[in-house]
C-alpha atoms as a PDB file:
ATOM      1  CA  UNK A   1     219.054 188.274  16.454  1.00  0.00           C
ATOM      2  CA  UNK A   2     218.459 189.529  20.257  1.00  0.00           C
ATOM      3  CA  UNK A   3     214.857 187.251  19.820  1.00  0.00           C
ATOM      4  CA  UNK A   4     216.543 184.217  18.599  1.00  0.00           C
ATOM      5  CA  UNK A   5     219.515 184.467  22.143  1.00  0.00           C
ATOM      6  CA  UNK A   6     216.103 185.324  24.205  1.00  0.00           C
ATOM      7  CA  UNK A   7     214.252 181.859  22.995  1.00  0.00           C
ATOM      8  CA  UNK A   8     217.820 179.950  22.360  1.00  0.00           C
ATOM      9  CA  UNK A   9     219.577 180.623  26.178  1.00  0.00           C
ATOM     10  CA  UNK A  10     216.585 179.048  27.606  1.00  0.00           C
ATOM     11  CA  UNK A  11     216.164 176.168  25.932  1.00  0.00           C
ATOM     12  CA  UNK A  12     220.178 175.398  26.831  1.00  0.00           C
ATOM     13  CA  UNK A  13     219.274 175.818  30.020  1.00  0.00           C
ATOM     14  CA  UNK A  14     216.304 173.804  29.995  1.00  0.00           C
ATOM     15  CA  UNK A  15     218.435 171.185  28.108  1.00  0.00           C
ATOM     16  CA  UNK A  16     221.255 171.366  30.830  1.00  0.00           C
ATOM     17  CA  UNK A  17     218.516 169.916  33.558  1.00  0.00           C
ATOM     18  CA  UNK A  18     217.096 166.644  31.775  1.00  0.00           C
ATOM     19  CA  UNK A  19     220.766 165.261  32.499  1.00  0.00           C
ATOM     20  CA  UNK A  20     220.853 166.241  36.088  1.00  0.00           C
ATOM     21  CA  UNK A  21     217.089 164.896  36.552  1.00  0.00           C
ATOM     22  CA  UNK A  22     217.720 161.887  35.053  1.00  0.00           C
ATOM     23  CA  UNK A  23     220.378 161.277  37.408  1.00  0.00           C
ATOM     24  CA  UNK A  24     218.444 162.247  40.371  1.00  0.00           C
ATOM     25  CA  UNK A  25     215.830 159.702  39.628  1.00  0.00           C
ATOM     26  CA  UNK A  26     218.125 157.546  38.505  1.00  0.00           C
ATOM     27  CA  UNK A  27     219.716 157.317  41.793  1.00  0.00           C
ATOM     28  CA  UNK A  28     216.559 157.767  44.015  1.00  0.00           C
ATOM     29  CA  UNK A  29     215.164 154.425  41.586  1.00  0.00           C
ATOM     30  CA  UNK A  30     218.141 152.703  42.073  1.00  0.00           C
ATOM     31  CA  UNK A  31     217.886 153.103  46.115  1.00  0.00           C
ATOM     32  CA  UNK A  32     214.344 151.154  46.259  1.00  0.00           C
ATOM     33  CA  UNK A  33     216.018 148.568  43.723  1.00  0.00           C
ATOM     34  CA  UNK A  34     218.694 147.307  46.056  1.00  0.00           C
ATOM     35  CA  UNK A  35     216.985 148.201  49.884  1.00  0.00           C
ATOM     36  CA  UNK A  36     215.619 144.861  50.816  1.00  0.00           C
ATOM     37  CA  UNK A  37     212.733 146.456  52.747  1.00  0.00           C
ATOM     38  CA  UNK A  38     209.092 146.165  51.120  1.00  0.00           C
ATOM     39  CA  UNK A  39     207.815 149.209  49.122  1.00  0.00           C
ATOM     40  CA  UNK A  40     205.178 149.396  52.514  1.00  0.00           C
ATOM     41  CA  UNK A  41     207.909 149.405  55.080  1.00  0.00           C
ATOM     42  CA  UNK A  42     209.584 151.840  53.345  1.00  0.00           C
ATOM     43  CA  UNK A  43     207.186 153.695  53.221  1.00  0.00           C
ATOM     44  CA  UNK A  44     206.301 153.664  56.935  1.00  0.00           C
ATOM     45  CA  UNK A  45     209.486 154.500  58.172  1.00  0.00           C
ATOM     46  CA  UNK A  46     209.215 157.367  55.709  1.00  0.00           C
ATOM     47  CA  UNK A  47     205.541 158.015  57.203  1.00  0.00           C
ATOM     48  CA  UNK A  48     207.089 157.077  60.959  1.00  0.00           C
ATOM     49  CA  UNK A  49     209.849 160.078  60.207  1.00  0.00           C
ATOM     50  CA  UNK A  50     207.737 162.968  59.161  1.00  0.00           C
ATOM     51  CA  UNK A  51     205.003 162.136  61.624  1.00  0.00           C
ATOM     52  CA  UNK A  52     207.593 161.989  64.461  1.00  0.00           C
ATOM     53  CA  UNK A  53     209.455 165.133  63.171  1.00  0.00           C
ATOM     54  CA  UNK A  54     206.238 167.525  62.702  1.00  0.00           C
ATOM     55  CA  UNK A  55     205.228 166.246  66.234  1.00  0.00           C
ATOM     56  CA  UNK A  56     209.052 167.189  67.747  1.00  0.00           C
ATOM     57  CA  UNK A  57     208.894 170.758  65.567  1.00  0.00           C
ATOM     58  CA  UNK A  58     205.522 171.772  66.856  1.00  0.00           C
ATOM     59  CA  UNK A  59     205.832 171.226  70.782  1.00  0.00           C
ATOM     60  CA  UNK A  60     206.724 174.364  71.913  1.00  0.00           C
ATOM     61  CA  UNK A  61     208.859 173.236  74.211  1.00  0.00           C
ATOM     62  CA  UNK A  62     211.207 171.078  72.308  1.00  0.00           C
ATOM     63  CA  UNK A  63     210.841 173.091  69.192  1.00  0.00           C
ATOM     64  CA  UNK A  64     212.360 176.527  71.440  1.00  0.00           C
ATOM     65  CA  UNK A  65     214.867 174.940  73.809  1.00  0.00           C
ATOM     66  CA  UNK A  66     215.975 171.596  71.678  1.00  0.00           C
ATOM     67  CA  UNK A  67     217.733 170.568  68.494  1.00  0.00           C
ATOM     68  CA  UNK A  68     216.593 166.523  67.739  1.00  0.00           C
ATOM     69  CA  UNK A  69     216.703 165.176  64.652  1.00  0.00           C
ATOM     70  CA  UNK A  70     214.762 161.909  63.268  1.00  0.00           C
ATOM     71  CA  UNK A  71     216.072 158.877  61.424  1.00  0.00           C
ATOM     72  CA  UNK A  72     213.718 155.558  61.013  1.00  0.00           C
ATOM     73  CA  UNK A  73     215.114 151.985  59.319  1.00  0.00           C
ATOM     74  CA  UNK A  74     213.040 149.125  59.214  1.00  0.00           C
ATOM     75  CA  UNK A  75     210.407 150.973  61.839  1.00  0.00           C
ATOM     76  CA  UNK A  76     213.345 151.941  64.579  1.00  0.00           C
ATOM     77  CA  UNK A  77     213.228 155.441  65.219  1.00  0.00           C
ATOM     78  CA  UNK A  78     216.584 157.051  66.223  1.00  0.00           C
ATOM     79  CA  UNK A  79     216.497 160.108  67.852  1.00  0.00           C
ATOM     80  CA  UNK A  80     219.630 162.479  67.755  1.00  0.00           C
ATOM     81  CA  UNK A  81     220.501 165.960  69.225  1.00  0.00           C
ATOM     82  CA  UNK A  82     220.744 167.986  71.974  1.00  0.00           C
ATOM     83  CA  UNK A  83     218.391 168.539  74.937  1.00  0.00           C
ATOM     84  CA  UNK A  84     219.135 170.961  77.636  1.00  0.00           C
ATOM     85  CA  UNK A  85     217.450 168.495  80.730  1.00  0.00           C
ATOM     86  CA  UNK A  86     216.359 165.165  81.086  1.00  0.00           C
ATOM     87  CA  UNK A  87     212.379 165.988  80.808  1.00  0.00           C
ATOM     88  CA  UNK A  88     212.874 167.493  77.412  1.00  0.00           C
ATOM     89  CA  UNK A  89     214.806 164.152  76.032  1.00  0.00           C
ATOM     90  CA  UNK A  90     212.313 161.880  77.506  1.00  0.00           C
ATOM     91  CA  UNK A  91     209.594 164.469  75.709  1.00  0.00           C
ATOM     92  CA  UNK A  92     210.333 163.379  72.437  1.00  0.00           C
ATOM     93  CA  UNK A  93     209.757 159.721  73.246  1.00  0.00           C
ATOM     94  CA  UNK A  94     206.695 160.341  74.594  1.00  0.00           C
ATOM     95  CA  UNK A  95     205.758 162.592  72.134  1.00  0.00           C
ATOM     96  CA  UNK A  96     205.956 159.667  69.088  1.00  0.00           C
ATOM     97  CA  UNK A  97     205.870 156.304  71.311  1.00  0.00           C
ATOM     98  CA  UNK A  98     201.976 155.739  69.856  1.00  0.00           C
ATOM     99  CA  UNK A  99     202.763 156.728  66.145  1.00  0.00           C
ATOM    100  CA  UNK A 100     201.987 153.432  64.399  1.00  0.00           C
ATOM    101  CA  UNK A 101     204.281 150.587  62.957  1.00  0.00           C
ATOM    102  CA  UNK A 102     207.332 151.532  65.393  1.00  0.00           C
ATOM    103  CA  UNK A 103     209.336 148.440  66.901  1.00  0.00           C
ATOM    104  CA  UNK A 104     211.568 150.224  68.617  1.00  0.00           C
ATOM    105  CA  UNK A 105     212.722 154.144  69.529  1.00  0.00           C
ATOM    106  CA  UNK A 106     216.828 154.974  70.133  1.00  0.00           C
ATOM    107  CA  UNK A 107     216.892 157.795  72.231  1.00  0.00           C
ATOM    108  CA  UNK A 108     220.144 159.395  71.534  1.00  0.00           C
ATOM    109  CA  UNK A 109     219.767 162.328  72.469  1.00  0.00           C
ATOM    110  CA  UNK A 110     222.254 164.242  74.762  1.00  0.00           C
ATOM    111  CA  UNK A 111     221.657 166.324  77.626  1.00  0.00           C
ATOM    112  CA  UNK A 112     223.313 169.672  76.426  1.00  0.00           C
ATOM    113  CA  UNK A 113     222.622 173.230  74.742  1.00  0.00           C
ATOM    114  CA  UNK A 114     222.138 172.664  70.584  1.00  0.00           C
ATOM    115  CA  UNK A 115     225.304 172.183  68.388  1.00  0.00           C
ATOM    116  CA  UNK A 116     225.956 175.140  66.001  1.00  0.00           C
ATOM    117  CA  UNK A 117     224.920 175.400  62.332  1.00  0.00           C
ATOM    118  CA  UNK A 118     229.066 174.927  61.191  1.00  0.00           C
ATOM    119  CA  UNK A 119     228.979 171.669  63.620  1.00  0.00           C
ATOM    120  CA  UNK A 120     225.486 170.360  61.699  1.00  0.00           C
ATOM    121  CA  UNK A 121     227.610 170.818  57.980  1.00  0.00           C
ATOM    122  CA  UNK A 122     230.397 169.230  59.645  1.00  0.00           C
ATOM    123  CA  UNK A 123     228.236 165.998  60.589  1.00  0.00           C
ATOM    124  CA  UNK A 124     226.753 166.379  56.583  1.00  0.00           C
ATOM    125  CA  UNK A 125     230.256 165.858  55.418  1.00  0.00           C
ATOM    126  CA  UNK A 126     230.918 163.084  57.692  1.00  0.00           C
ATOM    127  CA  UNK A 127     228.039 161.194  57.099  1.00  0.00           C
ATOM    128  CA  UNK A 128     228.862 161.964  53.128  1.00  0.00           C
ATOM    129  CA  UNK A 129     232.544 160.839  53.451  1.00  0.00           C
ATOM    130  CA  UNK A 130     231.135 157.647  55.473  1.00  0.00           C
ATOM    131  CA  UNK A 131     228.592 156.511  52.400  1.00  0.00           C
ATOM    132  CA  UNK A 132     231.501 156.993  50.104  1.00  0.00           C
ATOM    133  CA  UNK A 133     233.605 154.843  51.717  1.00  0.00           C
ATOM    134  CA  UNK A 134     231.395 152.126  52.106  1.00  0.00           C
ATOM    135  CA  UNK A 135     230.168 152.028  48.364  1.00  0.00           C
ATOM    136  CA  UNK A 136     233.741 152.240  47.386  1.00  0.00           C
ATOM    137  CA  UNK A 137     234.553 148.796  49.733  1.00  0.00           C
ATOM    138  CA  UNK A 138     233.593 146.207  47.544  1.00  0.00           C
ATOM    139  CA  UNK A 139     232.035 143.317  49.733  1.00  0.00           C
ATOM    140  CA  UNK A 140     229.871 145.816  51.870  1.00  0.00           C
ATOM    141  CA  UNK A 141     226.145 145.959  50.941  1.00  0.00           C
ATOM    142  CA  UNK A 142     225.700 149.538  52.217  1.00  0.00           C
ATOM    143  CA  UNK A 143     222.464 149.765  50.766  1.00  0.00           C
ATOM    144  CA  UNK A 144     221.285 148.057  53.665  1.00  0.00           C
ATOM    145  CA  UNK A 145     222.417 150.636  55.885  1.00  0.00           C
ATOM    146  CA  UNK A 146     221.884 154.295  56.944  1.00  0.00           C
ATOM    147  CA  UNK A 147     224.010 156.536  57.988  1.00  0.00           C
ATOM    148  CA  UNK A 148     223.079 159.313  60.685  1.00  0.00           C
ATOM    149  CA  UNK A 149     225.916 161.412  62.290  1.00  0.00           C
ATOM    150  CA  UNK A 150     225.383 163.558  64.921  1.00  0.00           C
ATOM    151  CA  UNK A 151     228.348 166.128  66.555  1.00  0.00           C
ATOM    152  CA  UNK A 152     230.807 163.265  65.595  1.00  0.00           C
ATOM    153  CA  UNK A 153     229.635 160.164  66.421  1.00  0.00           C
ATOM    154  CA  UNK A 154     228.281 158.051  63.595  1.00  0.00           C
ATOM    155  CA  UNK A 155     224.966 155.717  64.050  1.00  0.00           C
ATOM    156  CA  UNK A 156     224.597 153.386  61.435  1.00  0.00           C
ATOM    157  CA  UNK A 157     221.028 151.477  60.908  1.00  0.00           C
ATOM    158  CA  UNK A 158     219.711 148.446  58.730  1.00  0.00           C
ATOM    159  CA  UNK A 159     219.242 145.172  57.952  1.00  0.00           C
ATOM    160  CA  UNK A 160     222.307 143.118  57.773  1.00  0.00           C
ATOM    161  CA  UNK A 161     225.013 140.245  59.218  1.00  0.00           C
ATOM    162  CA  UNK A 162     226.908 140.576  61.623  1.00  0.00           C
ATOM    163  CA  UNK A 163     230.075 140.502  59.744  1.00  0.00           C
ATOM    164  CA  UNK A 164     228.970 143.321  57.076  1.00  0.00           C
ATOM    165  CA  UNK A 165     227.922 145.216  60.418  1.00  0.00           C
ATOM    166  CA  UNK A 166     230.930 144.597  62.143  1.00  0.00           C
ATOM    167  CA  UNK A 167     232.913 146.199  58.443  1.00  0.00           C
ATOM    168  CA  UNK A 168     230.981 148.539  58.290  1.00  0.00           C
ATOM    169  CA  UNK A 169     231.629 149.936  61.688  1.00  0.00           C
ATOM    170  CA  UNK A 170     235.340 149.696  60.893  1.00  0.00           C
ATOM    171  CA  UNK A 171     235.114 151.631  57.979  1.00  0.00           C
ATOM    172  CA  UNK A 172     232.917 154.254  59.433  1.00  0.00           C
ATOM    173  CA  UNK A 173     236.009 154.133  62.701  1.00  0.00           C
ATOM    174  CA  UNK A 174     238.896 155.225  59.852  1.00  0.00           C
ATOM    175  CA  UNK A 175     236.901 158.423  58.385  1.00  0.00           C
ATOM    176  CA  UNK A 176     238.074 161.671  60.178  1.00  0.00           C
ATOM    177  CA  UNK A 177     235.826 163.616  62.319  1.00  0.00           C
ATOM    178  CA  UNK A 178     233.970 160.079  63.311  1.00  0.00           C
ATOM    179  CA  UNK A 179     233.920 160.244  67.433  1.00  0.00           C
ATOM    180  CA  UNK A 180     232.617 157.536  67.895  1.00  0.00           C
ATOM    181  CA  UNK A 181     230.319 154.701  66.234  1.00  0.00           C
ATOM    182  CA  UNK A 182     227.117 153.084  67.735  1.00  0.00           C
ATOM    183  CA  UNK A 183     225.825 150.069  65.725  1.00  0.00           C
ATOM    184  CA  UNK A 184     221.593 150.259  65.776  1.00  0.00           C
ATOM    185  CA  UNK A 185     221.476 147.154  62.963  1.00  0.00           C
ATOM    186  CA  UNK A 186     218.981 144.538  63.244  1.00  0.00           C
ATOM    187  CA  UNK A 187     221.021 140.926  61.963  1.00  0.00           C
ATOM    188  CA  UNK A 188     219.755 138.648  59.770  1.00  0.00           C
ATOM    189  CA  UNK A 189     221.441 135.419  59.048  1.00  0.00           C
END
């Protein structure tokens, strides 16, 4: 009996994570379905992120003193944190300004010590409550769009009009915790 538990609890287990996978992929195949970008452009920014990242995480400087964060959209680079001076924001520009296939780098980074761990979840559950509310508007092709939020204040990133811009914005304005909202879209017509 003990045998047949010992081979039979795994194989629930196993069982209970085909669901959960399928869903994962699922979701992550359903994301390149709807982005407009090309397969190659999303792949860049995804190159332009991790390339810009490892650079940021292994200057000593910035990596000891800073906390920055990096978010790329159709090859613009946005750049959030906390800096202590002036010299260590303009660092991380000039640290990824030669990476290839960026248009454009958004330094938002803020002159000021890091933002605590509890702060960081709290921007996770904004930027969560923000994505739900724009795929429950119907209208609003938030596929389009990302969503970065940083000690409060919400950037939002993509390809789009200006009139799904401009509602998106206004949803992102009602969800608590939201600071402030800066619009980084490029328009298309």
């Amino acid at each position: 009996m003990k045998k047949i538990l010992i081979v039979f609890i795994p194989l629930i287990a196993l069982n209970a994570c085909v669901p959960a996978a399928f869903v994962a992929g699922a979701t992550a195949g359903g994301a390149v379905i709807y982005d407009n970008r090309p397969i190659k452009t999303m792949w860049q920014d995804r190159n332009i992120t991790n390339r810009a990242q490892f650079r940021i995480s292994t200057d000593k400087e910035l990596k000891n003193k800073t906390n920055i964060s990096v978010a790329t959209f159709n090859h613009i680079v946005l750049l959030v944190g906390q800096a202590p001076t002036q010299q260590l924001r303009t660092r991380a520009t000039e640290l990824i300004k030669d990476i290839p296939h960026i248009k454009r780098i958004s330094n938002q980074i803020v002159i000021g010590q890091p933002i605590s761990a509890a702060a960081r979840s709290e921007d996770a559950w904004i930027t969560t409550k923000i994505k739900a509310a724009m795929l429950e508007k119907e209208g609003l092709k938030s596929t389009q769009m990302k969503v970065v939020t940083e000690n409060g204040v919400a950037y939002l990133m993509g390809l789009t009009t200006p009139s799904q811009g401009k509602l998106a914005a206004d949803i992102t304005r009602k969800i608590k915790g939201v600071k402030k909202v800066v619009k980084l879209f490029e328009y298309v017509h």
